[in-house]
N, C-alpha and C. Protein backbone atom coordinates (compact mmCIF):
# COMPACT_ATOMS: atom_id res chain seq x y z
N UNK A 1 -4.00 -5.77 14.07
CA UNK A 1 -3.47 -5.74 12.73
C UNK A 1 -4.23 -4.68 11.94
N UNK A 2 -3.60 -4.19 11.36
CA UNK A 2 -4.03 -2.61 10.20
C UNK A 2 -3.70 -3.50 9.01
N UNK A 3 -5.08 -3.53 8.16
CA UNK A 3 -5.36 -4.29 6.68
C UNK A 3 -5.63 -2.88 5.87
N UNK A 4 -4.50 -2.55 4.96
CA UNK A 4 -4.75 -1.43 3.74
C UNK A 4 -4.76 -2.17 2.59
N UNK A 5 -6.23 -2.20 1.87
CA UNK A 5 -6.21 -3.21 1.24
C UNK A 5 -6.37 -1.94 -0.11
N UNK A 6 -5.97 -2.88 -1.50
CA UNK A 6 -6.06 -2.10 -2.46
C UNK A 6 -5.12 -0.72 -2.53
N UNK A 7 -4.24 -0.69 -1.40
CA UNK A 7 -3.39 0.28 -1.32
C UNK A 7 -2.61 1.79 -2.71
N UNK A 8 -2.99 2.66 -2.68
CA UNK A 8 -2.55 3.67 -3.30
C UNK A 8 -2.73 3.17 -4.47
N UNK A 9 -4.05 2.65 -5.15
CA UNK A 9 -4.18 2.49 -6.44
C UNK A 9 -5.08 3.42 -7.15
N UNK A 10 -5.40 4.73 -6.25
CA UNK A 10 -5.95 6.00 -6.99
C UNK A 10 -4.82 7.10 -6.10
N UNK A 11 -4.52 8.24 -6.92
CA UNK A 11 -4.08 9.33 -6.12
C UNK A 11 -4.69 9.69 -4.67
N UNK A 12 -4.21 10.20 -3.32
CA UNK A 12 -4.22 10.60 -2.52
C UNK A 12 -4.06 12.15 -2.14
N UNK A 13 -4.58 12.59 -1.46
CA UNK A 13 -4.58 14.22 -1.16
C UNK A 13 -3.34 14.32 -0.10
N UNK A 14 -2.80 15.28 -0.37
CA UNK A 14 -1.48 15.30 0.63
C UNK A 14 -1.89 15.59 2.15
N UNK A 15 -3.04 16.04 2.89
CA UNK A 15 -3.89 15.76 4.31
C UNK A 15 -3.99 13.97 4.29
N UNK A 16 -3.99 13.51 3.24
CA UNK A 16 -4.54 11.91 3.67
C UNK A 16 -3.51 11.48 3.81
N UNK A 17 -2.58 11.60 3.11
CA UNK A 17 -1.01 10.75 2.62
C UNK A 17 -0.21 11.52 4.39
N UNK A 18 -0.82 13.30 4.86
CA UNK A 18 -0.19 13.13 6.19
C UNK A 18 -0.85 12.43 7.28
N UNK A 19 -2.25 11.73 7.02
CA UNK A 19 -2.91 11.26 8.21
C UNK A 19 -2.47 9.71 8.29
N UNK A 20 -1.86 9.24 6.83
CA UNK A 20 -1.76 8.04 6.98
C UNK A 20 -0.41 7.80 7.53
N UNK A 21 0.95 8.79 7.02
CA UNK A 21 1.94 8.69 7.92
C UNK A 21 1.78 8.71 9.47
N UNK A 22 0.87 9.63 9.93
CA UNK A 22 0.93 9.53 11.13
C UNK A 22 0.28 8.46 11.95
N UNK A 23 -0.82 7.98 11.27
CA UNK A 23 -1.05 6.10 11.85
C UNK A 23 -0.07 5.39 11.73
N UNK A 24 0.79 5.46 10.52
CA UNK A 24 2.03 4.23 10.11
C UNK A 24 2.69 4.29 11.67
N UNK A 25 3.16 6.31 12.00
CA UNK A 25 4.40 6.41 12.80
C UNK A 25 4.15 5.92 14.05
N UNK A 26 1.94 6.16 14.15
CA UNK A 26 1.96 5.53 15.85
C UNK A 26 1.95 4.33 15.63
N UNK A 27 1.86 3.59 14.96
CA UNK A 27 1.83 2.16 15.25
C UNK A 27 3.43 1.92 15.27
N UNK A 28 4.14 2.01 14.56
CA UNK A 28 5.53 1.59 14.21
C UNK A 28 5.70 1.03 15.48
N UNK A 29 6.51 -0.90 15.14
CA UNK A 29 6.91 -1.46 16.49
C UNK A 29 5.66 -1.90 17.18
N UNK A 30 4.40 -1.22 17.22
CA UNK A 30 3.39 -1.96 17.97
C UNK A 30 2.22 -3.12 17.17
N UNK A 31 2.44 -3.48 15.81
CA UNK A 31 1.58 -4.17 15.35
C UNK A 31 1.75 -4.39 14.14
N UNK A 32 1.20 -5.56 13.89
CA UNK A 32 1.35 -5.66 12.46
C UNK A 32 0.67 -5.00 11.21
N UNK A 33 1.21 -4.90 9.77
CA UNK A 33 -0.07 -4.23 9.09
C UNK A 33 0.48 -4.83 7.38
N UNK A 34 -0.90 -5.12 7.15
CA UNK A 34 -1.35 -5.89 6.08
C UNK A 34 -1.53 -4.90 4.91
N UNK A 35 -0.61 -5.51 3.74
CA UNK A 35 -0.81 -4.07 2.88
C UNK A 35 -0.85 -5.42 1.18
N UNK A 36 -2.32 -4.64 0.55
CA UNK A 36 -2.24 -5.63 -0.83
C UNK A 36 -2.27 -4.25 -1.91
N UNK A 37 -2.15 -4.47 -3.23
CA UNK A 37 -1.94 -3.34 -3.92
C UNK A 37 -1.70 -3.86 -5.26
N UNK A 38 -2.66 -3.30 -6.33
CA UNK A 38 -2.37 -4.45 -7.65
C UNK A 38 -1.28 -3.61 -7.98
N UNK A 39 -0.19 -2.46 -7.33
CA UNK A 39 1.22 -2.13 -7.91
C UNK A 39 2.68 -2.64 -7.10
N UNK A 40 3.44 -2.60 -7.39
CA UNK A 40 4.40 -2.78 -6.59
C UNK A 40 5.20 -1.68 -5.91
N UNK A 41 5.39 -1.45 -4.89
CA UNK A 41 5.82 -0.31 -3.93
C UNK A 41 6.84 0.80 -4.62
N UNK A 42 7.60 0.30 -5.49
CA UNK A 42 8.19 2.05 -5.82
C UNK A 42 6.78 2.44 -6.66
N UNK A 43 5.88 2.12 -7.64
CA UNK A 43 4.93 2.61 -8.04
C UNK A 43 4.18 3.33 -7.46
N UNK A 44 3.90 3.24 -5.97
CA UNK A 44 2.95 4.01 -4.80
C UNK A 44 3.62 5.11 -4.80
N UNK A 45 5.06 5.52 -5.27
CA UNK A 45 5.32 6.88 -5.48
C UNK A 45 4.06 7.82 -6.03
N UNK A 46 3.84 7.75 -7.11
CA UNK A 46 2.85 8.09 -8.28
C UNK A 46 2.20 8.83 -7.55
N UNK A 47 1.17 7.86 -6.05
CA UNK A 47 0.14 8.38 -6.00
C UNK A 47 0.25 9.05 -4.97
N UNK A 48 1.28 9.57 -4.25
CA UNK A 48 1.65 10.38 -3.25
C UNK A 48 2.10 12.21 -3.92
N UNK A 49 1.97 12.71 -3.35
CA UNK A 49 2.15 14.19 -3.74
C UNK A 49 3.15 14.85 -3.43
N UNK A 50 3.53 14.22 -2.31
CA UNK A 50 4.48 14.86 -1.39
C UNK A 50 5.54 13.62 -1.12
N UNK A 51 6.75 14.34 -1.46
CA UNK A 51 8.28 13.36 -1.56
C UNK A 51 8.08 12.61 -0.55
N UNK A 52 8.64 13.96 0.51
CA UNK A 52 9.05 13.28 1.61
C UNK A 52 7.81 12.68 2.60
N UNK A 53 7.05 12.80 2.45
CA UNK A 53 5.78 11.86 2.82
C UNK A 53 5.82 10.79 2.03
N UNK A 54 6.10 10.69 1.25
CA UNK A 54 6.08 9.63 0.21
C UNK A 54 6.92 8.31 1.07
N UNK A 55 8.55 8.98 0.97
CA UNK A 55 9.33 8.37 1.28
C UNK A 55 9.13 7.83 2.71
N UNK A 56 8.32 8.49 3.63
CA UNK A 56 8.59 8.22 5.07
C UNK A 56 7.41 7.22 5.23
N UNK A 57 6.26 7.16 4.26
CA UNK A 57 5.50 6.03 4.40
C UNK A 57 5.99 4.70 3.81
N UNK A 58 6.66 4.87 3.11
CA UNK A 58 6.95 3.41 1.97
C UNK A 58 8.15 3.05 2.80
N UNK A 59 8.96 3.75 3.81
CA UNK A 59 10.00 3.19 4.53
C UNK A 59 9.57 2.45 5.52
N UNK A 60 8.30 3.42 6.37
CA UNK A 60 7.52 2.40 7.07
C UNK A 60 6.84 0.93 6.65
N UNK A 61 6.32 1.10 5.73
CA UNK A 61 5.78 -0.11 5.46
C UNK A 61 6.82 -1.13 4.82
N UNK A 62 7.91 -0.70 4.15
CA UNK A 62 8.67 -2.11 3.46
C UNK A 62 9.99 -2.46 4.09
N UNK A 63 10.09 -1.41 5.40
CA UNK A 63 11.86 -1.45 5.90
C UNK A 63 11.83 -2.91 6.59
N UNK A 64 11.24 -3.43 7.01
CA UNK A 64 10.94 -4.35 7.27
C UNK A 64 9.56 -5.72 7.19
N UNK A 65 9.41 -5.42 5.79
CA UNK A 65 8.26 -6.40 5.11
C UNK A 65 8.87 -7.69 4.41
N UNK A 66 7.68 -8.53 4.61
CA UNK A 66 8.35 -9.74 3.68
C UNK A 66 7.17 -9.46 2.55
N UNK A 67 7.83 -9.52 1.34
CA UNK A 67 7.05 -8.91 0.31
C UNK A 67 6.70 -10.21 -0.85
N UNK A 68 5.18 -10.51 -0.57
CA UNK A 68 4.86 -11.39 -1.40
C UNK A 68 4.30 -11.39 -3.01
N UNK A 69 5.00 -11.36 -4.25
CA UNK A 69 4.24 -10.92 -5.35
C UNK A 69 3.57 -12.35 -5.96
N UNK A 70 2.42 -11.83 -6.32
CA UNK A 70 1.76 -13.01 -6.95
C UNK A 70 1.54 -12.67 -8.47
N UNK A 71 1.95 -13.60 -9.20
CA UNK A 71 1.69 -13.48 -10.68
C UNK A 71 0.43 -14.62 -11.12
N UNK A 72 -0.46 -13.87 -12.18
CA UNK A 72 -1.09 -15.27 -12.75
C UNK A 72 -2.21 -14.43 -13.47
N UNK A 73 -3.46 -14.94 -13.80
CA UNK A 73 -4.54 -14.12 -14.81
C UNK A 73 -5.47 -13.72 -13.21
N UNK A 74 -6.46 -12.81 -14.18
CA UNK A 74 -7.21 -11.88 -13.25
C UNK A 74 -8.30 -13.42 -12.87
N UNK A 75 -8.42 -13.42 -11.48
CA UNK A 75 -9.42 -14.23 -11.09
C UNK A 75 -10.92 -13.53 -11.59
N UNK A 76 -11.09 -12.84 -11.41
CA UNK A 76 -12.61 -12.18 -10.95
C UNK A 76 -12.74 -12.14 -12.83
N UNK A 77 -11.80 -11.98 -13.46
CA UNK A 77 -12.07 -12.39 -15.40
C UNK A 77 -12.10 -13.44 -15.39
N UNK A 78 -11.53 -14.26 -14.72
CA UNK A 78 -11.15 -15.51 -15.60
C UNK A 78 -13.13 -16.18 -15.04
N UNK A 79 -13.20 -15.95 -13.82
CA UNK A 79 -14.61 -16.57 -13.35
C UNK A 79 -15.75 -15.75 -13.89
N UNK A 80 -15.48 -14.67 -14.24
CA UNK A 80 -17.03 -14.56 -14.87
C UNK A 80 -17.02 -15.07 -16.97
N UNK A 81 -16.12 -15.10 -17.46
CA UNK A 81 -15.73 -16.21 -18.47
C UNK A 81 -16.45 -17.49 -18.09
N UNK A 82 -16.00 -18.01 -17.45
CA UNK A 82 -16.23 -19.35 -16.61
C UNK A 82 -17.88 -19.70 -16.56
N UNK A 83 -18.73 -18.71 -16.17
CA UNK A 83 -20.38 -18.56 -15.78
C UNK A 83 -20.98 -18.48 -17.32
């Protein structure tokens, strides 16, 4: 399993955004991969540079995702409040 955690929540250099397509493309079909991200996936546009890299990673990862959103207050605020 491939865990991208915090996913595309700063800009990316278009060498990274092509190194990461090309992990997505070798894995494709062979494994699972874990993706969290405080945005929701058309937003990961933003931080891509390049369209069609853009597009060919976010197809990989959501053409077939079950996409879980969680709503509620910031844990890591609400607990240091809490202390």
């Amino acid at each position: 399993m491939l865990v991208l955690d915090d996913f595309l929540t700063t800009p990316v250099s278009g060498h990274t955004a092509a190194e990461l397509l090309n992990i997505l493309a070798a894995r494709d079909g062979r494994g699972s991969t874990l993706v969290t991200s405080q945005f929701d996936p058309p937003d990961w546009y933003k931080s891509l540079q390049d369209a069609v890299i853009a597009e060919s990673i976010l197809n990989r990862i959501v053409a077939n995702a079950e996409l879980v959103s969680l709503d509620g207050p910031n844990m890591r605020r609400h607990l240091a409040e809490a202390r």
